[in-house]
Protein backbone atom coordinates (compact mmCIF):
# COMPACT_ATOMS: atom_id res chain seq x y z
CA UNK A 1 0.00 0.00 0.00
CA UNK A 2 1.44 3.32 -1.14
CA UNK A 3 2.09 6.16 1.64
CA UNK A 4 0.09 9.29 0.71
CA UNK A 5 2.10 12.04 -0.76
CA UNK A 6 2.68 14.50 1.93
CA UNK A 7 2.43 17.55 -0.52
CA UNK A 8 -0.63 16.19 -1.85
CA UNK A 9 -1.89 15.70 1.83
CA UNK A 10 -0.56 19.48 2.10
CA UNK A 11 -2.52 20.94 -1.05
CA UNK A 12 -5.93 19.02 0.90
CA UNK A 13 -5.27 21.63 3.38
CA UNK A 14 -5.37 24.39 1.84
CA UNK A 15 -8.76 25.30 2.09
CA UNK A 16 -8.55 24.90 6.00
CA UNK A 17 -5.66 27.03 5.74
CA UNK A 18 -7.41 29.84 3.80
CA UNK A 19 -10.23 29.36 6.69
CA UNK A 20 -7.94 30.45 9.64
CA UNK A 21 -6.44 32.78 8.07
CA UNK A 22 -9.91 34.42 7.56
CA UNK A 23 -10.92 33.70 11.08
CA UNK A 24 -7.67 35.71 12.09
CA UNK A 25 -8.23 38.48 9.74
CA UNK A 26 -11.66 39.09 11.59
CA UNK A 27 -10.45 38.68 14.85
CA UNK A 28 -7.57 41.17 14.29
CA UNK A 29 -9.82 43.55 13.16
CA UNK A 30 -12.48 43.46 15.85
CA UNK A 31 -9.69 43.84 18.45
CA UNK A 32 -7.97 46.48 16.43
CA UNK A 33 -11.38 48.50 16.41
CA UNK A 34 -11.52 47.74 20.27
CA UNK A 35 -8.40 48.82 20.77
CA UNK A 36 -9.08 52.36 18.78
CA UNK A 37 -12.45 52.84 20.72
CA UNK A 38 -10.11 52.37 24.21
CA UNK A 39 -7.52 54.61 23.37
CA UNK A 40 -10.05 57.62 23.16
CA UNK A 41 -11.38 57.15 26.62
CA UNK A 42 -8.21 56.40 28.36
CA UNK A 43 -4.32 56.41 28.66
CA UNK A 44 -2.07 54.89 26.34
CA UNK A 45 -0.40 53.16 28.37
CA UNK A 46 -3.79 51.85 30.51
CA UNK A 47 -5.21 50.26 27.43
CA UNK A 48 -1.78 48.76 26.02
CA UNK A 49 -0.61 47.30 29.95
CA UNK A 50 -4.08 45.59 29.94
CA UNK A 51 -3.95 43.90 26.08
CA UNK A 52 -0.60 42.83 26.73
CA UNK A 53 -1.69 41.12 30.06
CA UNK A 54 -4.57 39.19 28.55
CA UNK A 55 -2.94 38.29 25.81
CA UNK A 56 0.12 37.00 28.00
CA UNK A 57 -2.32 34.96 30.00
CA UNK A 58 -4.18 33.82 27.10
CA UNK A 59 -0.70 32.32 25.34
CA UNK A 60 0.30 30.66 28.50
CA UNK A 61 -2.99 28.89 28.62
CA UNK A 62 -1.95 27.53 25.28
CA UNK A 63 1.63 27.39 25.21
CA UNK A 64 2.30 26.04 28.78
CA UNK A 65 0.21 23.11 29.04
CA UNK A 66 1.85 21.21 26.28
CA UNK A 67 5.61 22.57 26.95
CA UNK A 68 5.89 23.48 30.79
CA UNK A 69 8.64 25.72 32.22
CA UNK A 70 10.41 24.38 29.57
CA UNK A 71 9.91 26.84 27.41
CA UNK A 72 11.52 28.77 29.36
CA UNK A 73 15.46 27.22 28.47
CA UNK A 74 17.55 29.72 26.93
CA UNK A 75 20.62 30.70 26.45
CA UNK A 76 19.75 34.43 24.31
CA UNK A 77 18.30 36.54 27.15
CA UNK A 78 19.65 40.00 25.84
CA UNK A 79 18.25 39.15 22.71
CA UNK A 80 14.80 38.10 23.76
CA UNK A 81 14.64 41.35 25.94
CA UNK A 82 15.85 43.21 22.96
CA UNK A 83 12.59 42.18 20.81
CA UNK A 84 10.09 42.57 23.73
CA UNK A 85 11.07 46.26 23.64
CA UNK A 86 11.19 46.33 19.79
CA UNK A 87 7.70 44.93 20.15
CA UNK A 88 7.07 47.25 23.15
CA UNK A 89 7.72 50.42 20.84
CA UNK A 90 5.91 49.08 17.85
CA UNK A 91 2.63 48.17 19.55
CA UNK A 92 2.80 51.92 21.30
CA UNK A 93 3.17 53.43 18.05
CA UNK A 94 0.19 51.77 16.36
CA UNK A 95 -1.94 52.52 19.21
CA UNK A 96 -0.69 56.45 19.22
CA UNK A 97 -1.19 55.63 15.95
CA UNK A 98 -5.47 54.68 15.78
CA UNK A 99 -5.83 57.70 18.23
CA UNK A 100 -4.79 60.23 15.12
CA UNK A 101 -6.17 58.56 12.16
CA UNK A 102 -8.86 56.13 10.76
CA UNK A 103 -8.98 52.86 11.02
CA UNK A 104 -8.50 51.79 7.88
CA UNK A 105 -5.58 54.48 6.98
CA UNK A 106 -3.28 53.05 10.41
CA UNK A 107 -3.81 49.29 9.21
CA UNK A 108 -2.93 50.37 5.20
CA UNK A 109 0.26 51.91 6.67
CA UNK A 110 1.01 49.27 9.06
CA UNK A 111 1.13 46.83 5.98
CA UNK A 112 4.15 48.26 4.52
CA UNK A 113 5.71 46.54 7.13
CA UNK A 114 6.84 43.84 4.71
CA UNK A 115 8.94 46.66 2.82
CA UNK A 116 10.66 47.19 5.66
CA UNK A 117 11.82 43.91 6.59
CA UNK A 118 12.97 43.48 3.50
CA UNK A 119 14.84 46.68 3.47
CA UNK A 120 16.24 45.63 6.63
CA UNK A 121 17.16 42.08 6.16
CA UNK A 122 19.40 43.58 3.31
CA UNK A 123 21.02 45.48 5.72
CA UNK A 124 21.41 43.51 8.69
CA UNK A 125 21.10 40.16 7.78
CA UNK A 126 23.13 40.84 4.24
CA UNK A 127 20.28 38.81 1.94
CA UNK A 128 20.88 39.58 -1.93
CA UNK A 129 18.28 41.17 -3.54
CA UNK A 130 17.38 41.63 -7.24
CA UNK A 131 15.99 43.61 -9.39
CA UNK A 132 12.48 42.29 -8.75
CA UNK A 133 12.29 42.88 -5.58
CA UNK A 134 13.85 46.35 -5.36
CA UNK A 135 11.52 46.96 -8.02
CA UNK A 136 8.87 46.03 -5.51
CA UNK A 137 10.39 48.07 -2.73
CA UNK A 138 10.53 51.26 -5.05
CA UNK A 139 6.12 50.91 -5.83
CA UNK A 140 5.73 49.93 -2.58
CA UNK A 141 7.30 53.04 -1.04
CA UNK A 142 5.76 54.98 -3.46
CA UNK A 143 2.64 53.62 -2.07
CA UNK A 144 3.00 54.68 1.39
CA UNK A 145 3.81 58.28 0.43
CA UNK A 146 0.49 57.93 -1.72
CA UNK A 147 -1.27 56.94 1.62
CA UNK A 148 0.04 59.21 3.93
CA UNK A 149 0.33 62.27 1.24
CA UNK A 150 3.56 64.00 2.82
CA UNK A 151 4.19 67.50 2.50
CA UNK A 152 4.41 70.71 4.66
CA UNK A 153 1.43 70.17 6.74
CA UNK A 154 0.17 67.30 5.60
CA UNK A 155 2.03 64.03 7.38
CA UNK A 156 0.20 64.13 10.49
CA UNK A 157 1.67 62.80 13.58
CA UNK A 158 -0.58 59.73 13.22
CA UNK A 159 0.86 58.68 10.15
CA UNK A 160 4.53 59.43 11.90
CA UNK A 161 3.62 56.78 14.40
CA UNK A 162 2.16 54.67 11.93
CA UNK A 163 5.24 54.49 10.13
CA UNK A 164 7.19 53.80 12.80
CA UNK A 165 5.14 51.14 13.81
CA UNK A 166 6.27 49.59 10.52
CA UNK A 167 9.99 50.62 10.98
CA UNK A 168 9.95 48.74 14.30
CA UNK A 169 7.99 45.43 13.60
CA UNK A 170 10.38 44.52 10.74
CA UNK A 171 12.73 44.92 13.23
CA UNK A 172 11.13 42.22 15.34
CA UNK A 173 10.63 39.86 12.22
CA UNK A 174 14.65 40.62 11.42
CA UNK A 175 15.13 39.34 14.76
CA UNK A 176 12.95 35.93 14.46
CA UNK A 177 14.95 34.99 11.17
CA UNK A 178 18.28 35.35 13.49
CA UNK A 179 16.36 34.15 16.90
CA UNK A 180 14.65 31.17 15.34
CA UNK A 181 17.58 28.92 14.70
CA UNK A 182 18.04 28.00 18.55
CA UNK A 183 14.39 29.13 20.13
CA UNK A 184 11.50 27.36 19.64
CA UNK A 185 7.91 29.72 18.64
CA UNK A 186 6.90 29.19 22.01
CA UNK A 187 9.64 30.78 23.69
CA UNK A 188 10.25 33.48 21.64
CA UNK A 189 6.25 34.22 22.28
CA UNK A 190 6.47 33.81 26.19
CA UNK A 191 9.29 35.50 26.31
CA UNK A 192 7.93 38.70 23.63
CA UNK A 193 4.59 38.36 25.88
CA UNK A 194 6.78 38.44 29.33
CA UNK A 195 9.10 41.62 28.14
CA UNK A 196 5.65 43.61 26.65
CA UNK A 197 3.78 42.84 29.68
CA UNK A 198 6.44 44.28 32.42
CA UNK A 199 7.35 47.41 29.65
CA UNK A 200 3.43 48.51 29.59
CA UNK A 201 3.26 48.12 33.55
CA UNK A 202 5.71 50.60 33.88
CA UNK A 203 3.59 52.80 31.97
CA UNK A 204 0.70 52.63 34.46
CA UNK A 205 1.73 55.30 36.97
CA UNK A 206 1.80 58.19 33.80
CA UNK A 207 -1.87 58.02 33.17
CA UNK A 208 -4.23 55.61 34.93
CA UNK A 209 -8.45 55.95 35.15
CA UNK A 210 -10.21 52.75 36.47
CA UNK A 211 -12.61 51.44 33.80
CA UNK A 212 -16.13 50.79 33.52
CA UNK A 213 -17.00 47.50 33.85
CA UNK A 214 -17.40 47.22 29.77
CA UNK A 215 -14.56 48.68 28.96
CA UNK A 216 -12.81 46.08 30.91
CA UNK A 217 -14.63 43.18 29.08
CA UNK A 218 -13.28 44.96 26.07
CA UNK A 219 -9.87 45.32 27.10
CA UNK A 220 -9.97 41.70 28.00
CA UNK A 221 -12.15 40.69 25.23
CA UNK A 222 -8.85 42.72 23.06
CA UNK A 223 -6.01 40.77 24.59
CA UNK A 224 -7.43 37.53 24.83
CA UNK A 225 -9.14 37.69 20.91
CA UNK A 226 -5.46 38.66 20.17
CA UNK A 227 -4.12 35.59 21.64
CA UNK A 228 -6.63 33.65 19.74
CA UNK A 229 -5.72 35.40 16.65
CA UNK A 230 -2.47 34.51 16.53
CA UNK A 231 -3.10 30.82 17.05
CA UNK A 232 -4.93 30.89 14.30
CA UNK A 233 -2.85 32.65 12.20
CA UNK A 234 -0.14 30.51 13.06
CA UNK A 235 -2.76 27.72 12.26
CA UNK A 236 -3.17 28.58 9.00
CA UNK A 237 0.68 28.95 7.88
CA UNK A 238 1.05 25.04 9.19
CA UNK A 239 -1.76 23.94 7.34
CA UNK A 240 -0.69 25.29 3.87
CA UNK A 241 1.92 27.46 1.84
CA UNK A 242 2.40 30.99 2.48
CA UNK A 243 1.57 31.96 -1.01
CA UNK A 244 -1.82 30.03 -0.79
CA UNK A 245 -2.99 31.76 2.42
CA UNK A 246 -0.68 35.26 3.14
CA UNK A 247 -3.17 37.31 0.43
CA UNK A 248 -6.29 36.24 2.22
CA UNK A 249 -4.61 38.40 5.29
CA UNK A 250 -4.83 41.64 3.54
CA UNK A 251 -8.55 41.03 4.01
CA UNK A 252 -7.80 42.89 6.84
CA UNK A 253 -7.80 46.40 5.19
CA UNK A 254 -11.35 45.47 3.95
CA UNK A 255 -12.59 44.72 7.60
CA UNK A 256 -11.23 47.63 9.28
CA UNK A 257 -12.61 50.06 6.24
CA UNK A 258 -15.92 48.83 7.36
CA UNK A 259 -15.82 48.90 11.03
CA UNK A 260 -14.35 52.47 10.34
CA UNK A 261 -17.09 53.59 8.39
CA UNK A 262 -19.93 51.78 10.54
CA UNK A 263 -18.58 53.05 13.75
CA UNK A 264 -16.71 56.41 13.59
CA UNK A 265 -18.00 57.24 9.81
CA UNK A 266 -14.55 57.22 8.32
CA UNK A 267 -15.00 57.27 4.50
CA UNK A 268 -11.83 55.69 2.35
CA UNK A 269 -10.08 58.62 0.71
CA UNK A 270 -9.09 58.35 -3.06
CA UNK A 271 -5.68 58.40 -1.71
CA UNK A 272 -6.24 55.81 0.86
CA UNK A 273 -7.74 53.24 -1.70
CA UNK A 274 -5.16 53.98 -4.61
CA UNK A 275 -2.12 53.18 -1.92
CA UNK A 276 -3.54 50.76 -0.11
CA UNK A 277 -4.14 48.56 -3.29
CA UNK A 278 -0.13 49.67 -4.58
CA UNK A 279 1.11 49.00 -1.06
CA UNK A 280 -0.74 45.37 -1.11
CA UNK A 281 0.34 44.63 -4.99
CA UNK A 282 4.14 45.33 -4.08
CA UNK A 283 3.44 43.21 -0.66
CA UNK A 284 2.01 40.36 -2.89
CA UNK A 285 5.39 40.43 -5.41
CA UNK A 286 7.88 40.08 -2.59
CA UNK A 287 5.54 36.96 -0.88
CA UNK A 288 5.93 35.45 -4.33
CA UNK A 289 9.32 36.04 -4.95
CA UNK A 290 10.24 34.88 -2.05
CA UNK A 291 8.42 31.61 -2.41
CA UNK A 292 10.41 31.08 -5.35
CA UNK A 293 13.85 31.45 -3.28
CA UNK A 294 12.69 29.43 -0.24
CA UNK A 295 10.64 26.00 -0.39
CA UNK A 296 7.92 25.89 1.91
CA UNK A 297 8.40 24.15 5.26
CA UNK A 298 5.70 23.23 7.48
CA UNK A 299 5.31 25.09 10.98
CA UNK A 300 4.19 24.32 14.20
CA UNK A 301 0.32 24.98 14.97
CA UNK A 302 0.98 27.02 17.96
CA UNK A 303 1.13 31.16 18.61
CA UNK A 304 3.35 33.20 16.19
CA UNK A 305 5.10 35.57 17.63
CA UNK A 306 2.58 39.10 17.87
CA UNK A 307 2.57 41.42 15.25
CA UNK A 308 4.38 39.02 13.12
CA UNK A 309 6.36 39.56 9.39
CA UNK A 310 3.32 40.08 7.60
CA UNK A 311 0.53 40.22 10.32
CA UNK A 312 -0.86 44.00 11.28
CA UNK A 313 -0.21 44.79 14.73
């Protein structure tokens, strides 16, 4: 009897793949929108210290029953400290970030993310790049200046931290490429999770109101759906190849144009739709060129790291 071909068994799950990474798109959204809603009524700080605490609580609850303290074993402390704060600054730029603009124009920014790491991983990690793919860079750029229309008066703080929301989580995906040799998903999670949780503490005593009682269940309902998220997210890169199921996460721009629109009344600018779709098209060309270079490989179904390579925060 003939073993089943594992890439045929792969290709079978491709449509569960595709589902996941739906699920997470939706998810993302809903806590992104949360998130933006929280960030009007209350510090900063407040909103990010509880995210990050649900959402450590809520990857323990996966991660630790099937690894223990394990996970824990390392031997790269300065450099797991040095992404928690990369991921610190990020996730306080994105949220600085949905206090100054729309919805849907701090997610469309936040996906040129993939620019950057490429950008980067030129510089740091010393990867040769063609002409494709600096072709790609070039639109893609373009794109982002199309979206946030720069100019004397016109890039608004907002799109400042926006951008350097970007800047810094290619940073953090730079760092998984070098990290992910020796450290397992898990730990470099608990350990991202651990360093975000203490940084956003600290943040507490500059700005602190008690919530109302549903504003907590959204703050939790925020942390823990991001937890969730990123399981599934992870889910759905295990289940099939990045090229099949990476496009269905730009879905994401879609969502957050209509929670936007249905709950603050933010209408897509010209300029907002015209970048966004140059910004995902040059996004799309470096996915599939780098497919090309790089066979796929199977991960782990557990949480990715947050705010991954091509995941929004």
């Amino acid at each position: 009897m003939t073993a089943p071909d594992p890439l045929i068994a792969r290709r079978n799950q491709i449509p569960r793949g595709i589902f996941y990474m739906v699920l997470s798109t939706v998810m993302f959204a809903g806590v992104n929108a949360i998130v933006k809603w929280e960030v009007a009524l209350y510090p900063v700080g407040e909103v990010a210290f509880f995210r990050s605490a649900f959402a450590f609580f809520a990857v323990c609850g996966l991660v630790l029953p099937r690894t223990g303290l394990a996970v824990l074993r390392t031997n790269r402390y300065r450099e797991h400290l040095q992404r928690g704060l990369s991921q610190f600054g990020s996730m306080t730029c994105m949220f600085l970030a949905f206090r100054a603009l729309s919805l849907g124009s701090a997610i469309a920014i936040s996906f040129s993310a993939p620019l950057f790491t490429t950008l980067l991983s030129i510089l740091i990690l010393k990867e040769k790049v063609g002409l494709h793919r600096w072709s790609a860079l070039i639109v893609g750029f373009i794109g982002v200046l199309v979206v946030t229309h720069p100019g004397p008066g016109t890039l608004t703080m907002g799109a400042f931290f926006a951008l350097a929301n970007a800047v810094l989580i290619s940073s953090v995906a730079v760092a998984i490429r070098r990290m992910s040799a020796t450290e397992s998903t898990e730990t470099l999670t608990v350990y991202q999770m651990t360093v975000i949780t203490l940084c956003t503490m600290c943040l507490l005593p500059f700005g602190f109101t008690p919530p109302a009682w549903l504003d907590f269940v959204g703050l939790a309902f925020a942390g823990i759906g991001n937890g969730i998220a990123q399981y599934w997210w992870t889910r759905s890169l295990s289940l099939a190849p990045p090229s099949a199921v990476v496009p269905f996460n730009y879905l994401s721009l879609i969502w957050a144009a209509m929670l936007g629109f249905a709950i603050w009344g933010d209408v897509p600018t010209a300029s907002l739709l015209v970048g966004s779709a140059i910004v995902v098209a040059s996004g799309l060309y470096i996915l599939w060129r780098e497919t090309l270079r790089r066979p796929y490989r199977p991960v782990p179904a557990q949480p990715a790291a947050e705010d991954g390579p091509v995941r929004p925060a």
